[in-house]
Protein backbone atom coordinates (compact mmCIF):
# COMPACT_ATOMS: atom_id res chain seq x y z
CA UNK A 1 88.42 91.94 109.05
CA UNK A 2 85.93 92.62 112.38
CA UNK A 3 85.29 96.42 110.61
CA UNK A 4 83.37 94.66 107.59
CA UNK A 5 80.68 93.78 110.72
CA UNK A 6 80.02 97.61 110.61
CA UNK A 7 79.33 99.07 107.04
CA UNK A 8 77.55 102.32 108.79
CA UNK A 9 80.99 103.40 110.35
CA UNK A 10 81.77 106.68 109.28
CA UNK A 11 85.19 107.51 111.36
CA UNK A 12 87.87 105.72 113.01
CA UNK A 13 91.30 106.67 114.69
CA UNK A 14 94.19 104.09 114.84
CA UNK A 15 96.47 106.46 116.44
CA UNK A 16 98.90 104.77 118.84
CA UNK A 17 98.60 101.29 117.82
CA UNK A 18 101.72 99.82 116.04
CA UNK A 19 100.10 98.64 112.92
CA UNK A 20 98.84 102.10 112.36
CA UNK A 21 102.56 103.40 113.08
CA UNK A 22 103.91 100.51 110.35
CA UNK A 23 101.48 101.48 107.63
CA UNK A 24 101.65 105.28 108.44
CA UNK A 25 100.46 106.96 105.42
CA UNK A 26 99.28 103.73 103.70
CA UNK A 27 97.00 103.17 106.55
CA UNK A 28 93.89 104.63 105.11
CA UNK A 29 94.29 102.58 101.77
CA UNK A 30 95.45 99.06 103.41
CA UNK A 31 91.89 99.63 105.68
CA UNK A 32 89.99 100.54 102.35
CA UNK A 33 91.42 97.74 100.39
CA UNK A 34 90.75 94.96 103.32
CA UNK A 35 87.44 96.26 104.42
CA UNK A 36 85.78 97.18 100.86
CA UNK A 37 82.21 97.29 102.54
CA UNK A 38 83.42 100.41 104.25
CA UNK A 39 81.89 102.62 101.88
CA UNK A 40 80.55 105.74 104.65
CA UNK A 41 84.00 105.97 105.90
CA UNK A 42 84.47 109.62 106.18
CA UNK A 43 87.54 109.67 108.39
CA UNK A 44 90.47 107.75 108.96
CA UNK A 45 92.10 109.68 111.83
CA UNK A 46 92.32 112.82 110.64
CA UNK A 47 92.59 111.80 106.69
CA UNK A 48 89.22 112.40 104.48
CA UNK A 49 88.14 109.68 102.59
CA UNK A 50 87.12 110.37 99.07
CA UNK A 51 85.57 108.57 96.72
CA UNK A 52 88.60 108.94 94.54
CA UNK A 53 90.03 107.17 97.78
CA UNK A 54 87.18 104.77 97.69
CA UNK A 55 87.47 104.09 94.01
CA UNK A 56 91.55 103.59 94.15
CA UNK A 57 90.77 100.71 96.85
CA UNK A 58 88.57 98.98 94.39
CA UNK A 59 91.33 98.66 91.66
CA UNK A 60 93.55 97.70 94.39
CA UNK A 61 91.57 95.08 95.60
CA UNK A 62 90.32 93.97 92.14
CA UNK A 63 94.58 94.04 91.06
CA UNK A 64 95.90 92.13 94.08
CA UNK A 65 92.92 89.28 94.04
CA UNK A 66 94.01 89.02 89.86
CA UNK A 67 97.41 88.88 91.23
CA UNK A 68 96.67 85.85 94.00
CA UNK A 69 94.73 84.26 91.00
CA UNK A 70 97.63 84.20 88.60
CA UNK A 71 99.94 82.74 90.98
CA UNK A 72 97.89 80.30 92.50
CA UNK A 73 97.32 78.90 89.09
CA UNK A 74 101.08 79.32 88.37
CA UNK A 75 101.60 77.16 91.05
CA UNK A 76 99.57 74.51 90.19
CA UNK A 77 100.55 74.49 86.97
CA UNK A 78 103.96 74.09 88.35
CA UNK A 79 103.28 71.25 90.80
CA UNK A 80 101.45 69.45 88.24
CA UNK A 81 104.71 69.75 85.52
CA UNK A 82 106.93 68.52 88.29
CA UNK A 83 104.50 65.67 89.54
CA UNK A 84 104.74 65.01 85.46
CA UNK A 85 108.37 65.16 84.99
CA UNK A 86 110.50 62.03 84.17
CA UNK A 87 111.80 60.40 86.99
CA UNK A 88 115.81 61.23 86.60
């Protein structure tokens, strides 16, 4: 995400665009969890940003890149049994 160019950023305002609008009140967490370098963030709108808000990203982040892991390796693991199968 461009935001990760700009660690120092301590507010920012969405208001108005239509992915702010989508997320609504899952805004601040989807920016935390995308942008983890964001750690001054003070402000999103007009929502403080805690470091229990800060902290929660983290484990989201950490949870959904396990997550990506686990099924990418599912996957594979999948391709390669069918790749392996018998011919029927």
């Amino acid at each position: 995400m461009a935001l990760s160019k700009f660690p120092n950023l301590r507010e920012v305002d969405f208001s108005g665009n239509p992915f702010a609008e989508e997320l609504a009140d899952g805004l601040k967490m989807e920016l935390l969890v995308e942008v983890i370098e964001l750690r001054n963030l003070k402000l999103v709108g007009e929502e403080e940003v805690t470091e229990e808000d800060h902290n929660a990203a983290k484990e989201t982040r950490e949870e959904r890149i396990k997550a990506k892991r686990e099924a990418e390796e599912e996957a594979a693991r999948a391709a390669a049994e069918a790749e392996n199968a018998p011919a029927e």
